[in-house]
Protein backbone atom coordinates (compact mmCIF):
# COMPACT_ATOMS: atom_id res chain seq x y z
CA UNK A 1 -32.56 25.51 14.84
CA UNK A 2 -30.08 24.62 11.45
CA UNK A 3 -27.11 26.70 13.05
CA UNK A 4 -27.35 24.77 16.27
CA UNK A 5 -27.83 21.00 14.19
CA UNK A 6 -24.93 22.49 12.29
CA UNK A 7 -22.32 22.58 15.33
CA UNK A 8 -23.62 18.79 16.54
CA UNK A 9 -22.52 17.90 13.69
CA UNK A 10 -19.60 19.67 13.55
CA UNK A 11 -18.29 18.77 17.10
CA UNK A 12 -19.21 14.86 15.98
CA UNK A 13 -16.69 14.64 12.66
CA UNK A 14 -14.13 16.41 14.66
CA UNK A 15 -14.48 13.48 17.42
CA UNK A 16 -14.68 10.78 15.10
CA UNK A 17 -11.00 11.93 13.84
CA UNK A 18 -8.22 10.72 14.93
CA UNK A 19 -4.99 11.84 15.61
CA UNK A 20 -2.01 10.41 12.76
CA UNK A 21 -4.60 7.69 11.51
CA UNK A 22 -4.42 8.30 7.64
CA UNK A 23 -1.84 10.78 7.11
CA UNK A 24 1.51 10.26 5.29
CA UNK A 25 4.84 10.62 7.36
CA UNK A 26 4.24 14.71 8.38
CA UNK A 27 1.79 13.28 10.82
CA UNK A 28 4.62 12.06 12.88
CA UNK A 29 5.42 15.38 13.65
CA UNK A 30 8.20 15.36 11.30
CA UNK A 31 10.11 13.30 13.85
CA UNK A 32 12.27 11.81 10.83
CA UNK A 33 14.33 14.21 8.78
CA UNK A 34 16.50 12.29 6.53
CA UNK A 35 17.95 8.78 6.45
CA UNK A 36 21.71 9.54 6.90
CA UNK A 37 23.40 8.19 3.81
CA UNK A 38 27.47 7.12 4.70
CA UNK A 39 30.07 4.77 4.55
CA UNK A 40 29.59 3.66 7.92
CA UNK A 41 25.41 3.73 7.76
CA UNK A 42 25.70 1.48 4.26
CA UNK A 43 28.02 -0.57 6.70
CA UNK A 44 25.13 -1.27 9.66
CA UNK A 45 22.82 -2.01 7.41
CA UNK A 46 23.65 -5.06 6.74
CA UNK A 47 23.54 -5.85 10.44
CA UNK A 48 19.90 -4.59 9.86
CA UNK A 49 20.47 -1.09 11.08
CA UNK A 50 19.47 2.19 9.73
CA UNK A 51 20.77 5.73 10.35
CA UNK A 52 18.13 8.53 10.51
CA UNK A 53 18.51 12.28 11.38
CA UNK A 54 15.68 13.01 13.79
CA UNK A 55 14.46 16.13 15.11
CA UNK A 56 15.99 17.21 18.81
CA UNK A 57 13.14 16.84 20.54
CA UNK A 58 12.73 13.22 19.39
CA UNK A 59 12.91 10.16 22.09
CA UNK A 60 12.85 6.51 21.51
CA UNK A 61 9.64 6.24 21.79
CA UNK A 62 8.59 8.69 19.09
CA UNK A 63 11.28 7.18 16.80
CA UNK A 64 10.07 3.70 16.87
CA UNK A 65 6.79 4.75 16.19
CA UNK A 66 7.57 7.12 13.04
CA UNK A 67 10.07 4.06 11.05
CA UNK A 68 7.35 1.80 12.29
CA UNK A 69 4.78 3.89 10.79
CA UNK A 70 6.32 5.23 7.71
CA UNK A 71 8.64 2.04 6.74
CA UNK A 72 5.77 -0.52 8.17
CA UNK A 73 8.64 -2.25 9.62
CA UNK A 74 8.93 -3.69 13.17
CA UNK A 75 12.19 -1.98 14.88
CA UNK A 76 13.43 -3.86 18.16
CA UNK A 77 16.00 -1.24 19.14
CA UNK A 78 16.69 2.18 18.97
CA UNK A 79 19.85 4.02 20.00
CA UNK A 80 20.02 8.02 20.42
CA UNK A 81 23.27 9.82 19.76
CA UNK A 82 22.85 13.62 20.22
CA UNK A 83 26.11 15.51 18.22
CA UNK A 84 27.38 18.86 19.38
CA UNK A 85 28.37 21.36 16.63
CA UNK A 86 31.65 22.49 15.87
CA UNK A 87 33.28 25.31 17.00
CA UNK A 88 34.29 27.61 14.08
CA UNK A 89 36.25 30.85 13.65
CA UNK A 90 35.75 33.42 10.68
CA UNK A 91 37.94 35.83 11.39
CA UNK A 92 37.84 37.73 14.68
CA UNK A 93 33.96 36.07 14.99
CA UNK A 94 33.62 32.72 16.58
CA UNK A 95 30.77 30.48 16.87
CA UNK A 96 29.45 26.87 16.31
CA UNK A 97 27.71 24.74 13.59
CA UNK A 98 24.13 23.39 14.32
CA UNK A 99 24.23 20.11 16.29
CA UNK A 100 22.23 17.17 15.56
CA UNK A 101 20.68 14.44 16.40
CA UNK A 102 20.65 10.93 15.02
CA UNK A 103 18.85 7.60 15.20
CA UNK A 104 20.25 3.80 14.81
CA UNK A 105 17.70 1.74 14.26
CA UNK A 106 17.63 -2.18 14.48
CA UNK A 107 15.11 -3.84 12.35
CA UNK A 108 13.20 -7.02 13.06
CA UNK A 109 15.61 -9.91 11.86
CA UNK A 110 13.92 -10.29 7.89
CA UNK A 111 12.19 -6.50 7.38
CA UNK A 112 14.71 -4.39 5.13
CA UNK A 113 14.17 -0.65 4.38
CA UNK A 114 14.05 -0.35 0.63
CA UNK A 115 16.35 3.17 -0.72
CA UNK A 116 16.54 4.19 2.59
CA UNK A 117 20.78 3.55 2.23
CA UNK A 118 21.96 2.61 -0.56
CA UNK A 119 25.40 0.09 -0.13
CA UNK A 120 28.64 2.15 -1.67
């Protein structure tokens, strides 16, 4: 009779979970990678907009939701710009650099990202 009490309770803790509530910024999936630190990302920020690598399979939905959740910010806009990689040549071998994908996001007029960018 324990083993079965033992499952119940089991099956209970795992329901009472839930999913990103109390974890630090992995439990966004990772969906941030870096802020992008530049001349022209120290430029937009002070038009309250901040440059973030995200992961490729990242939409504006998920994006809004990680800076929301790890900055505790409120973001009104996000824009999505998806960069190719380079074609290279070493030699007789030619090939590309990874692509990326970045983030610019607009910040409720009075929230500020602290060491996110820093202004050059």
């Amino acid at each position: 009779m324990a083993i079965f009490s033992k499952k119940e309770e089991e099956a209970g803790n795992q329901q009472s979970v839930k999913r990103g509530a109390g974890k630090p910024a992995a439990a966004f999936g990772g969906i941030l990678v870096q802020p992008r630190v530049s001349e022209k990302a120290s430029h937009l920020v002070q038009g309250n907009k901040y440059v973030f690598l995200v992961r490729k399979e990242a939409n504006k939905i998920l994006i809004k939701k990680a800076v929301e959740g790890v900055y505790k910010v409120r973001v009104t806009q996000v824009n999505v710009i998806n960069n190719k990689g380079k074609a290279r040549n070493y030699g007789r071998i030619s090939g590309t650099t990874s692509g990326f994908k970045k983030a610019v996001v607009t910040l409720k007029q009075g929230d500020k990202i602290e060491g996110a960018t820093e202004t050059i």
